[in-house]
Protein backbone atom coordinates (compact mmCIF):
# COMPACT_ATOMS: atom_id res chain seq x y z
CA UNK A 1 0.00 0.00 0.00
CA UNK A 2 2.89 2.71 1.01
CA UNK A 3 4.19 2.28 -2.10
CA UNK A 4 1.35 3.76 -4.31
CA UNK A 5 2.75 7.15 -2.23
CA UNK A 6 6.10 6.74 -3.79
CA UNK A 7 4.32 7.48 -6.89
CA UNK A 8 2.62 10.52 -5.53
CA UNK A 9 4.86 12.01 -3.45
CA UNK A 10 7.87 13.54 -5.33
CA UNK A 11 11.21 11.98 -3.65
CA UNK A 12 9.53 9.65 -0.99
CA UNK A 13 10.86 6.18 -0.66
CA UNK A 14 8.95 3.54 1.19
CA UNK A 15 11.26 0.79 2.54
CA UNK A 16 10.33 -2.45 4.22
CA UNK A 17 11.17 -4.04 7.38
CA UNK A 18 14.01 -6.54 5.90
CA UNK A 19 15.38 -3.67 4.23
CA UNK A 20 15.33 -1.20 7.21
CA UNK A 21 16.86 -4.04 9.13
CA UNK A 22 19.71 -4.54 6.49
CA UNK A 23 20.60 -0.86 6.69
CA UNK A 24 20.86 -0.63 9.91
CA UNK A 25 22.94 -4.18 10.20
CA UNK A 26 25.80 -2.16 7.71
CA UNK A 27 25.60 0.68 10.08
CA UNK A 28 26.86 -1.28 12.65
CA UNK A 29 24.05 -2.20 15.13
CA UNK A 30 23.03 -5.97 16.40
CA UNK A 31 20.32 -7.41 18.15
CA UNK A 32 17.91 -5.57 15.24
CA UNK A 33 14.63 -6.68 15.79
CA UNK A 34 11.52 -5.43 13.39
CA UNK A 35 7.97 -6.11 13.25
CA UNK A 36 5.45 -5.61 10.53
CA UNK A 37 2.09 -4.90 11.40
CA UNK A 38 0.18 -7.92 9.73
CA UNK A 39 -2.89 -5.24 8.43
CA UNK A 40 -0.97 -2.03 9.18
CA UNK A 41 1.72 -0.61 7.18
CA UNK A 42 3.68 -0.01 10.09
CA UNK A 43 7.16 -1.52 11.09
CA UNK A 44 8.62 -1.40 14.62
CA UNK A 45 12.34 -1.58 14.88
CA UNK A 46 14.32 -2.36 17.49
CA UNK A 47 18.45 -2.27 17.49
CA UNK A 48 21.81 -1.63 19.51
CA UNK A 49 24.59 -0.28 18.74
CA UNK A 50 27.70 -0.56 20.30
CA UNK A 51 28.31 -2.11 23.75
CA UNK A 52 25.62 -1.28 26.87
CA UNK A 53 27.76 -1.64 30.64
CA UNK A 54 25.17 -3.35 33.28
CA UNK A 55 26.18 -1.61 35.71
């Protein structure tokens, strides 16, 4: 559905979930975690980046 906007919208890109999740696995987080809303067009993402102290 998002991407009949890409035809409307001069210069918007719709991306999905894998692809989010790829770009952000070259930026250098881990633990990337996304969800697409099964009748939504929304994606959650989760990620980290770098290391988190416990402390």
């Amino acid at each position: 559905m998002g991407r009949k906007y890409e035809k409307i919208i001069d210069g918007m890109k719709v991306y999905t979930d894998q692809e989010i999740g790829n770009a952000l696995k070259q930026a250098g987080f881990s633990e990337i975690r996304t969800a697409h809303h099964g009748k939504k067009t929304w994606i959650a993402i989760l990620a980290r980046k770098g290391k988190q102290d416990n402390k």
